[in-house]
N, C-alpha and C. Protein backbone atom coordinates (compact mmCIF):
# COMPACT_ATOMS: atom_id res chain seq x y z
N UNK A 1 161.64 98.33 189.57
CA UNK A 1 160.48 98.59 190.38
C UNK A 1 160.08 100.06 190.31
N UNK A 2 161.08 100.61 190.42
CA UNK A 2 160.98 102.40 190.52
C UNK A 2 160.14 102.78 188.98
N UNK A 3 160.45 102.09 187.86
CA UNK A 3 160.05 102.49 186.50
C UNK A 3 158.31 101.92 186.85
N UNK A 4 158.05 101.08 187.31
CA UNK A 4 157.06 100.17 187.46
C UNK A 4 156.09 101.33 188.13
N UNK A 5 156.67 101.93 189.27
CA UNK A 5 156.08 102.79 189.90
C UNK A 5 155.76 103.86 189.11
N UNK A 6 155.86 104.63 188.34
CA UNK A 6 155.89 105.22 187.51
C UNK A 6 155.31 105.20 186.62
N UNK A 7 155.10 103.82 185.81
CA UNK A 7 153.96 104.09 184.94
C UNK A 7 152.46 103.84 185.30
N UNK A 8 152.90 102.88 187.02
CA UNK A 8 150.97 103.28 187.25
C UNK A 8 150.33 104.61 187.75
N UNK A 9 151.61 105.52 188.23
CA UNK A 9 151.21 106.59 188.96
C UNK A 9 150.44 107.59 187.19
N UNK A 10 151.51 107.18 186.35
CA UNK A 10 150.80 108.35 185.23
C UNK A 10 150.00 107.63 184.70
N UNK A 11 149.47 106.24 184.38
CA UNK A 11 148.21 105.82 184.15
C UNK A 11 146.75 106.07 184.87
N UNK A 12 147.08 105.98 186.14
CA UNK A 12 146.15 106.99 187.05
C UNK A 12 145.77 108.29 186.88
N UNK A 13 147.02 108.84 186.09
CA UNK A 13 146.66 110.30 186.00
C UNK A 13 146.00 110.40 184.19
N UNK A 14 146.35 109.95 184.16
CA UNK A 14 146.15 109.91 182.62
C UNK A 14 144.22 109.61 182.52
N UNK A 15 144.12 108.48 183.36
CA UNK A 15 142.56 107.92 183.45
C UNK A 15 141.51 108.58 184.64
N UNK A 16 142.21 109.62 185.37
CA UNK A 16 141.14 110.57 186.11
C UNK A 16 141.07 111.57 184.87
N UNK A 17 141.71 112.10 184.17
CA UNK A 17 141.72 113.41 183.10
C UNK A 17 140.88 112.63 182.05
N UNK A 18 140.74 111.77 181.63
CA UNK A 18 140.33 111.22 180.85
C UNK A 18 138.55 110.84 181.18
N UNK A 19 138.54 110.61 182.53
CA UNK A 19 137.21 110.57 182.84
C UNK A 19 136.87 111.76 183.46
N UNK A 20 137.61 112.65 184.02
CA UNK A 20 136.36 113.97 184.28
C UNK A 20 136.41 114.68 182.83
N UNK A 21 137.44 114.39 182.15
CA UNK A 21 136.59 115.12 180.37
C UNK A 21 135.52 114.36 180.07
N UNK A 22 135.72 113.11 180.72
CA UNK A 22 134.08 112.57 179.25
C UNK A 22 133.14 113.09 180.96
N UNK A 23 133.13 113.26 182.15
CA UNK A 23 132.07 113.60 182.94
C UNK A 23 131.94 115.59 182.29
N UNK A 24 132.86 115.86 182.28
CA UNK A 24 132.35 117.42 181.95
C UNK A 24 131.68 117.44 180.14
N UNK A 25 132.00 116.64 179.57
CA UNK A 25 131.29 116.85 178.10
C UNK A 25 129.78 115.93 177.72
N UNK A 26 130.10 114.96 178.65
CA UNK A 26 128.74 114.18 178.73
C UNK A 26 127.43 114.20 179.22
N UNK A 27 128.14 114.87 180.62
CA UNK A 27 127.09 115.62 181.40
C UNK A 27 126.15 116.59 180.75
N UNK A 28 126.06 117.15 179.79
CA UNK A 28 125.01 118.04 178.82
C UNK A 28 124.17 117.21 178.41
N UNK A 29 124.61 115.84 178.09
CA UNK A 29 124.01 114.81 177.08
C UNK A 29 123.28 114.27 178.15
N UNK A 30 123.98 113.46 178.44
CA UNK A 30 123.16 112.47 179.65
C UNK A 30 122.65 112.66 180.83
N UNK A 31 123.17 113.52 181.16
CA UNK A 31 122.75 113.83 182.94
C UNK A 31 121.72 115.25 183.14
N UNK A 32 121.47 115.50 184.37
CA UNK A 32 120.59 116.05 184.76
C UNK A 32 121.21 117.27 184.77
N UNK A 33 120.41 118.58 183.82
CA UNK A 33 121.02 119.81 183.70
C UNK A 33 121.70 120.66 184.99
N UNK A 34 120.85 120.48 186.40
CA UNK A 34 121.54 121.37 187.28
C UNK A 34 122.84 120.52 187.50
N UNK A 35 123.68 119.35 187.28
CA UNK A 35 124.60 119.10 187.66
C UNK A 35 125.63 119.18 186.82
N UNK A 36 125.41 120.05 185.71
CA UNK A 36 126.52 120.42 184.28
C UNK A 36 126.61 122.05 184.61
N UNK A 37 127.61 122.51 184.66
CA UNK A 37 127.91 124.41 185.08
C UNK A 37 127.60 125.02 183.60
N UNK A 38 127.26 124.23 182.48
CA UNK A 38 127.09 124.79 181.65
C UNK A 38 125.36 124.90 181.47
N UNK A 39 124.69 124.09 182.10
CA UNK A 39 123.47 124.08 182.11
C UNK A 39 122.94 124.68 183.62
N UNK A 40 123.40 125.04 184.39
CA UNK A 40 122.61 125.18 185.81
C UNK A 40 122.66 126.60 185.44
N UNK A 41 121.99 127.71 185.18
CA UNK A 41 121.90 128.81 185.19
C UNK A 41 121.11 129.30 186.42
N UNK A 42 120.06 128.19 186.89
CA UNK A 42 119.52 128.38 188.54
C UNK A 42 120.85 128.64 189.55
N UNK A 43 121.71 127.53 189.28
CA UNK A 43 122.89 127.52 191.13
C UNK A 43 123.39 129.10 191.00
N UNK A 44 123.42 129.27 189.65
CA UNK A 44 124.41 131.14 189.90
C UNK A 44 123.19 131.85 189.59
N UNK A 45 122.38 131.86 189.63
CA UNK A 45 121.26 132.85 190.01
C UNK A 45 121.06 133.95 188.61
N UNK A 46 121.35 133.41 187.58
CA UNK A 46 121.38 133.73 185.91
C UNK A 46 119.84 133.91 185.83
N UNK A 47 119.30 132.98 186.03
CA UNK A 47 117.73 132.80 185.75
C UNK A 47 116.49 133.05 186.79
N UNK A 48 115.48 133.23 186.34
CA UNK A 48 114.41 133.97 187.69
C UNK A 48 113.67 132.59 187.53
N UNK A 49 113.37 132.04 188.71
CA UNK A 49 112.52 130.80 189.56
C UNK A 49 111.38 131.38 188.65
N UNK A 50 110.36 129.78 188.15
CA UNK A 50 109.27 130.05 187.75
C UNK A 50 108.36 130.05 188.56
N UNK A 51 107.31 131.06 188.32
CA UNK A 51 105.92 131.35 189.35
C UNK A 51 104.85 130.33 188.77
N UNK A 52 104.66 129.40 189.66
CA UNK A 52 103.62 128.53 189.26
C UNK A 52 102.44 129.20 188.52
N UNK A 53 102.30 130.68 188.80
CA UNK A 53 100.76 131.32 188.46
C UNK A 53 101.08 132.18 187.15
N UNK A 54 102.16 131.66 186.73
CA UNK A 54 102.66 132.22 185.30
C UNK A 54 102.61 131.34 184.57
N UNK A 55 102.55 129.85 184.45
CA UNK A 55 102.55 129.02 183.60
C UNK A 55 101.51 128.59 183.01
N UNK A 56 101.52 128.39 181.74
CA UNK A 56 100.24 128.39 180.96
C UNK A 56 99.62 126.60 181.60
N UNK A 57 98.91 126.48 182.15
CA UNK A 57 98.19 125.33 182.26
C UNK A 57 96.87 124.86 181.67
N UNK A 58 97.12 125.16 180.45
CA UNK A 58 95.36 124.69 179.74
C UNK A 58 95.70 123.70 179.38
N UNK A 59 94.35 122.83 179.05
CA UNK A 59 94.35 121.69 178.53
C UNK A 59 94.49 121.52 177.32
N UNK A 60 94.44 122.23 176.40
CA UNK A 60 94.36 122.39 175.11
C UNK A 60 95.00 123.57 174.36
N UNK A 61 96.18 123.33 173.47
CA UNK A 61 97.13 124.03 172.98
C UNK A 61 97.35 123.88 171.63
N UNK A 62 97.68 124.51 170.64
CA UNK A 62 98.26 124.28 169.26
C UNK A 62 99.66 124.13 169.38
N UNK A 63 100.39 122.93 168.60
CA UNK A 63 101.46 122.54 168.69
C UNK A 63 102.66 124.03 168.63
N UNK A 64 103.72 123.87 168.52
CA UNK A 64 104.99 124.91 168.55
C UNK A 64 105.03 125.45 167.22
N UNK A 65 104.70 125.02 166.43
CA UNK A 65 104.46 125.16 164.54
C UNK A 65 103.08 125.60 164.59
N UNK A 66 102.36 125.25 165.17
CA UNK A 66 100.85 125.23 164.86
C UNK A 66 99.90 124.15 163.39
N UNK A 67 100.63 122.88 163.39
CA UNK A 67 100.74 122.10 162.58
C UNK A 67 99.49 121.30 163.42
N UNK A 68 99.26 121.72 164.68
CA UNK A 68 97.81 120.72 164.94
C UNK A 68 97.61 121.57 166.51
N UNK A 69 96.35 121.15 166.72
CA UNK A 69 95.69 121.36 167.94
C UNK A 69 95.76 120.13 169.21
N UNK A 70 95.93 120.06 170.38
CA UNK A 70 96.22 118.84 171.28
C UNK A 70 95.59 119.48 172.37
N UNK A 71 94.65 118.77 173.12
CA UNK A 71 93.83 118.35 174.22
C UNK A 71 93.97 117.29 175.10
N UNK A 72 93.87 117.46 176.48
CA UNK A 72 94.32 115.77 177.16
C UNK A 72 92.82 116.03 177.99
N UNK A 73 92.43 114.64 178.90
CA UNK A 73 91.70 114.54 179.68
C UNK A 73 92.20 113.50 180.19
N UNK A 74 92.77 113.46 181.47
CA UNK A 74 93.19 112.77 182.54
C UNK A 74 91.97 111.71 183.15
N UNK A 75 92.25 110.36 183.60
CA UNK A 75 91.35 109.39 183.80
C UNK A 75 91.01 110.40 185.31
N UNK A 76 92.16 110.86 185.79
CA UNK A 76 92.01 111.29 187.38
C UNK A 76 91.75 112.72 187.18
N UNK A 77 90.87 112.96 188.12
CA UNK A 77 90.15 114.41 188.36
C UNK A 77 90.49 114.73 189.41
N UNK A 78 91.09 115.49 190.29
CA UNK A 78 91.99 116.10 189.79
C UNK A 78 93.19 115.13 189.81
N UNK A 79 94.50 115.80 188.91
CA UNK A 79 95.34 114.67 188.95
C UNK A 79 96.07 114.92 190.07
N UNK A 80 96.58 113.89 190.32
CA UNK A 80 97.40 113.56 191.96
C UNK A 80 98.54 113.38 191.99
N UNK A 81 99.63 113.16 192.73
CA UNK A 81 100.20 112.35 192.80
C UNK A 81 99.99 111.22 193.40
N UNK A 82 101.49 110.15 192.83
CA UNK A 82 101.22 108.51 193.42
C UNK A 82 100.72 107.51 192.18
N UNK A 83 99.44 107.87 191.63
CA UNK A 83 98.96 106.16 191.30
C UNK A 83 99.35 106.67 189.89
N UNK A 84 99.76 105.54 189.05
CA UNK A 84 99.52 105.31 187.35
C UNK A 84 98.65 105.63 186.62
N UNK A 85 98.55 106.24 185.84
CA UNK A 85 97.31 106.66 185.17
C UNK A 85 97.53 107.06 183.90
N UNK A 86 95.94 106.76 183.23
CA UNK A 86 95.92 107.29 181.07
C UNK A 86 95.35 108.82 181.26
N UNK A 87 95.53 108.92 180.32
CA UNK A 87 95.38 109.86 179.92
C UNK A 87 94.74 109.91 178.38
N UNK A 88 93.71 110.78 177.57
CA UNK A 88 93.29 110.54 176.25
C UNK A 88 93.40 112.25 175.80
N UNK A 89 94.54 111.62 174.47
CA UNK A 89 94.88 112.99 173.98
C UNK A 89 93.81 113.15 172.80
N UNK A 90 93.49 114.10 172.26
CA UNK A 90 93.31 114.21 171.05
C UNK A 90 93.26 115.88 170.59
N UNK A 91 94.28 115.15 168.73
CA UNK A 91 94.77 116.07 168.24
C UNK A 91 93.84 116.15 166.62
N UNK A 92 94.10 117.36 166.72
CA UNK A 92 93.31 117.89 165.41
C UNK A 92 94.24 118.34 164.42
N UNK A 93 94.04 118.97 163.10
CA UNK A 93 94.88 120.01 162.77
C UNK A 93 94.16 120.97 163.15
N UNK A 94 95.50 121.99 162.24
CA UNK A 94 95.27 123.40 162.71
C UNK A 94 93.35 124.16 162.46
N UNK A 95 92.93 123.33 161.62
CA UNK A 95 91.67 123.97 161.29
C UNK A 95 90.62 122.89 161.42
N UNK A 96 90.86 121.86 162.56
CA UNK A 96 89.76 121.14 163.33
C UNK A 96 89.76 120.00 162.72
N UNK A 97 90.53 119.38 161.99
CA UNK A 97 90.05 118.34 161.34
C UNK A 97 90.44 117.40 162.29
N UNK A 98 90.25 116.25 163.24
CA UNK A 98 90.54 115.06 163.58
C UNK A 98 91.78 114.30 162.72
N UNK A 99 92.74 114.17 163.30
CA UNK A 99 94.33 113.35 163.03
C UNK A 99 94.01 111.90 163.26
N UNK A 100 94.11 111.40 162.36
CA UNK A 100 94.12 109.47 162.20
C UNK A 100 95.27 108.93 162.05
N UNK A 101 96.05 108.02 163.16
CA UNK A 101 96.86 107.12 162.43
C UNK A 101 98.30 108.11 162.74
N UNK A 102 97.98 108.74 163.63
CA UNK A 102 99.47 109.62 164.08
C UNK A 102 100.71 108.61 165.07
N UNK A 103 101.75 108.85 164.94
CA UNK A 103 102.53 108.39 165.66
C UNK A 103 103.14 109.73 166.45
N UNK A 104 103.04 109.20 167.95
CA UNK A 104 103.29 110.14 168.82
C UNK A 104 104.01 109.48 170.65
N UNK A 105 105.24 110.22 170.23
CA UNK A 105 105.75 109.97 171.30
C UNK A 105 105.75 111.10 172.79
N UNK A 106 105.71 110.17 173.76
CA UNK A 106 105.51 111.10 174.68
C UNK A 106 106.79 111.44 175.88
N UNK A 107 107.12 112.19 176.94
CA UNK A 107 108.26 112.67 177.21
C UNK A 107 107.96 113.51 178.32
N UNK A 108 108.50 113.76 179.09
CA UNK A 108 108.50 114.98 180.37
C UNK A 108 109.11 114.94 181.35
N UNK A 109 109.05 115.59 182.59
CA UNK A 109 109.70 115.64 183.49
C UNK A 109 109.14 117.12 184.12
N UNK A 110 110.46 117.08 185.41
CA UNK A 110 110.25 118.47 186.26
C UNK A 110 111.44 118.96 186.10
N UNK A 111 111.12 120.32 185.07
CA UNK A 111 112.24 121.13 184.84
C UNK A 111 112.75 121.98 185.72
N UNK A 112 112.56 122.14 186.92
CA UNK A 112 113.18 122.91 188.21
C UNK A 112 114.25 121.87 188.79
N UNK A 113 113.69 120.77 188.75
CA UNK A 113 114.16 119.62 189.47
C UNK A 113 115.80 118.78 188.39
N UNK A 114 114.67 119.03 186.69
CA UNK A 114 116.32 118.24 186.50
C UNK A 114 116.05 116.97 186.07
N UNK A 115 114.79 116.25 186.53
CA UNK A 115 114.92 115.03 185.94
C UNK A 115 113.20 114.65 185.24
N UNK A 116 113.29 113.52 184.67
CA UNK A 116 112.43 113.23 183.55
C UNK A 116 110.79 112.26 184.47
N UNK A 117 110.12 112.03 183.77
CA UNK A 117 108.93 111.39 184.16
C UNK A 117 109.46 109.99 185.20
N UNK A 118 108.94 109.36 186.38
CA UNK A 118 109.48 108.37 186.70
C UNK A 118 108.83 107.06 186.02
N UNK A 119 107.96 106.88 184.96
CA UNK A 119 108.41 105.93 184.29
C UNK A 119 108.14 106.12 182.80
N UNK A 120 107.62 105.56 181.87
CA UNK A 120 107.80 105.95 180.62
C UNK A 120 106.36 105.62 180.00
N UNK A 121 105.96 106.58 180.03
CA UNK A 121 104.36 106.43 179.46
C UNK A 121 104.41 106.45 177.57
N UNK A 122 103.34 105.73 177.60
CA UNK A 122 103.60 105.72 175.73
C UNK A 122 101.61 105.62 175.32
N UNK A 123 101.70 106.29 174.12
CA UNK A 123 100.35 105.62 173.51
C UNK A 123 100.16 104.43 173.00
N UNK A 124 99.17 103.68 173.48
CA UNK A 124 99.07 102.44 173.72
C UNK A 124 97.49 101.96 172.78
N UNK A 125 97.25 103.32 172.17
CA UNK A 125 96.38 102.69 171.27
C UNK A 125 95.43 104.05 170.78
N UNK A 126 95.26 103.64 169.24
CA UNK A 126 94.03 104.84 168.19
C UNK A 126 93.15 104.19 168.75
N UNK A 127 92.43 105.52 169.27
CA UNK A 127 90.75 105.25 169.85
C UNK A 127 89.93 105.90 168.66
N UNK A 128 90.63 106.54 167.49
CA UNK A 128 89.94 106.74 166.44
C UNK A 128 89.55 108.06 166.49
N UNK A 129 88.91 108.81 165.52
CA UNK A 129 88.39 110.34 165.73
C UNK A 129 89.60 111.57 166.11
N UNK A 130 90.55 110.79 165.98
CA UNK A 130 91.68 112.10 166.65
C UNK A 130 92.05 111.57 168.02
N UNK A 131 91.43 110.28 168.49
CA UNK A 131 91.82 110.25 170.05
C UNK A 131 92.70 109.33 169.85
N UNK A 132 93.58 109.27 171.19
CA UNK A 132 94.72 108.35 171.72
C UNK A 132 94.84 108.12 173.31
N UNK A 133 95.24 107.11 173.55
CA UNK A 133 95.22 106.38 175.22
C UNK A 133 96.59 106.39 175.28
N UNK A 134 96.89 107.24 176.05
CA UNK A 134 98.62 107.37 176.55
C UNK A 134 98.12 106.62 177.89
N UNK A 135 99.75 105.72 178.11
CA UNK A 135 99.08 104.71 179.60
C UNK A 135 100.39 105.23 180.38
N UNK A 136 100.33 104.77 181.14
CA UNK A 136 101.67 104.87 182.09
C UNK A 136 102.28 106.02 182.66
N UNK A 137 100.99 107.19 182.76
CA UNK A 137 101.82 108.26 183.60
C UNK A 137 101.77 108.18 184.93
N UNK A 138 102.41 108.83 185.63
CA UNK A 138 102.79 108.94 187.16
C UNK A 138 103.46 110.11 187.52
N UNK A 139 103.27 110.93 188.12
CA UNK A 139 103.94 111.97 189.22
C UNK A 139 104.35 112.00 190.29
N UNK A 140 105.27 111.73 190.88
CA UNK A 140 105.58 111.12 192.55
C UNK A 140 105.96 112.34 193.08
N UNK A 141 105.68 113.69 193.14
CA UNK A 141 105.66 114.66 193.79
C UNK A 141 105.45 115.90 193.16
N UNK A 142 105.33 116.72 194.40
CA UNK A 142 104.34 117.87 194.05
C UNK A 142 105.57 118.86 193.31
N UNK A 143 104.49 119.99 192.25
CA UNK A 143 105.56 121.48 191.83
C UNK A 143 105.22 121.15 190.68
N UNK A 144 105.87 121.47 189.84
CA UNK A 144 105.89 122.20 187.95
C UNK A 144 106.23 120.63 187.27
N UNK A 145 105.37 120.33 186.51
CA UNK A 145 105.82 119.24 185.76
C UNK A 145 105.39 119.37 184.18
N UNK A 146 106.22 119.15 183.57
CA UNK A 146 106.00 119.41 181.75
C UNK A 146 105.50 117.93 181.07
N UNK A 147 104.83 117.58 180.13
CA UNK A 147 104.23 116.31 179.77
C UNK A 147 104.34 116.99 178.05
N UNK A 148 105.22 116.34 177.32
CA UNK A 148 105.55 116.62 176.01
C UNK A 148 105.20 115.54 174.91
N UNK A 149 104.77 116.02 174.33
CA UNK A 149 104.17 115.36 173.01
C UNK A 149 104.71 115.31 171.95
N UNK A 150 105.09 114.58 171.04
CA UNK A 150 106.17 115.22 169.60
C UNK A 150 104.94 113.81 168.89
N UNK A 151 104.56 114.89 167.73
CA UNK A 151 103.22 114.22 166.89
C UNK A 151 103.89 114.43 165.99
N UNK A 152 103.84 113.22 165.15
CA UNK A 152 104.09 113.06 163.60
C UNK A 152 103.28 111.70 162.60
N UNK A 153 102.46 112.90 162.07
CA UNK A 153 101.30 112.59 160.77
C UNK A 153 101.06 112.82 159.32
N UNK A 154 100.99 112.52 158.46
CA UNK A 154 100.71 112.88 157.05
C UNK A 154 102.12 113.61 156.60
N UNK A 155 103.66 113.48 156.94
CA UNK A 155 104.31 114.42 156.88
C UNK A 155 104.82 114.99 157.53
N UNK A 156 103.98 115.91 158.66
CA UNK A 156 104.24 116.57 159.26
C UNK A 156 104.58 116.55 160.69
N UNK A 157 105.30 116.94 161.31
CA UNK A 157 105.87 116.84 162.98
C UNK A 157 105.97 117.88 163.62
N UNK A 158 105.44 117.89 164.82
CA UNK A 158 105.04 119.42 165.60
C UNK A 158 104.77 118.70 167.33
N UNK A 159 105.56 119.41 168.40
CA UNK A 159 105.69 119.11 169.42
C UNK A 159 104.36 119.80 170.50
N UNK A 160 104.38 119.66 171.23
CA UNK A 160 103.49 120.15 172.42
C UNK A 160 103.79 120.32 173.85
N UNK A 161 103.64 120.77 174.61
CA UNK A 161 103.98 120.93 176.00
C UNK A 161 103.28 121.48 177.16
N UNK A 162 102.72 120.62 177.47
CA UNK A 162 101.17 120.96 179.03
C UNK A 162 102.15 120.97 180.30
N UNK A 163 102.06 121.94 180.70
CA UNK A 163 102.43 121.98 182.12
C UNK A 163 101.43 121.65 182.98
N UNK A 164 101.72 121.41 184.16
CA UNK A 164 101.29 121.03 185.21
C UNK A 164 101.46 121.49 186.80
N UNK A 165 100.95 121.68 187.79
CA UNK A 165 101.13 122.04 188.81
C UNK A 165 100.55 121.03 189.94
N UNK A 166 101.52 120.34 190.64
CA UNK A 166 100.49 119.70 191.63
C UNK A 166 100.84 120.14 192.97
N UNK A 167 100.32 119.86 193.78
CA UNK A 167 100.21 120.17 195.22
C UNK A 167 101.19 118.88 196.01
N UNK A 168 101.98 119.35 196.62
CA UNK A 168 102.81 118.35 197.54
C UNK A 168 102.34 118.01 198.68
């Protein structure tokens, strides 16, 4: 019995070490950056809080490469939080030409906060001329929100990133 005792006490120990390593190495991957010490540079005060009146909020940006130009117009004026809503991007290249036939995925979240869009908006259809109908966005509260684009056409792949500011 005594041996018995013994090997569940070090199987226990064996399977907490075993799971806070995969929680401390996974946590980068999967989880939400302020809850990894290797990613929270906010909790120890490493990094300066962003000023909403510093962030570039235009509607229209050239990708991170400059491999194309991207514009949105929101169905909602101004945008809100709460309801679902499209959005119509359209991307050019770098020297105005209208993009046909791009595949483009979309992505975001609130980077103060840590976590990603609450549901998963996608383009849902070529409106032709360079345009696209992204459906399914939503914001369920107010502050800094990023809405990311990663376009890939003729070759080429080049990301985007519209910030946002809403009112709580």
């Amino acid at each position: 019995m005594k041996s018995q005792s013994k090997t569940i006490v070090v199987t226990v120990v064996i399977t907490v070490i075993v799971l806070l390593a995969a929680f401390y190495f996974l946590m980068p991957v999967f989880g939400p950056r302020f809850m990894h010490p290797l990613m929270s540079e906010r909790m120890h005060g490493n990094s300066s809080q962003v000023n909403a009146s510093d962030l570039d909020t235009s509607t229209e940006k050239l990708t991170e490469n400059g491999a194309f130009k991207v514009s949105f117009k929101s169905e909602l004026d101004p945008i809100v939080i709460g309801p679902i809503h499209s959005w119509t991007i359209h991307v050019e290249t770098a020297d105005g030409q209208p993009v046909e036939g791009a595949t483009i995925l979309v992505d975001g979240g609130m980077p103060e906060h840590g976590h990603g869009l609450p549901t998963a908006p996608q383009v849902t259809q070529d409106l032709g001329n360079g345009d696209y109908l992204v459906e399914g966005l939503k914001f369920q509260m107010g502050g800094w929100w990023e809405v990311k684009f990663n376009i890939s056409a003729d070759g080429t792949t080049d990301n985007v990133t519209f910030n946002l500011v809403l009112g709580g």
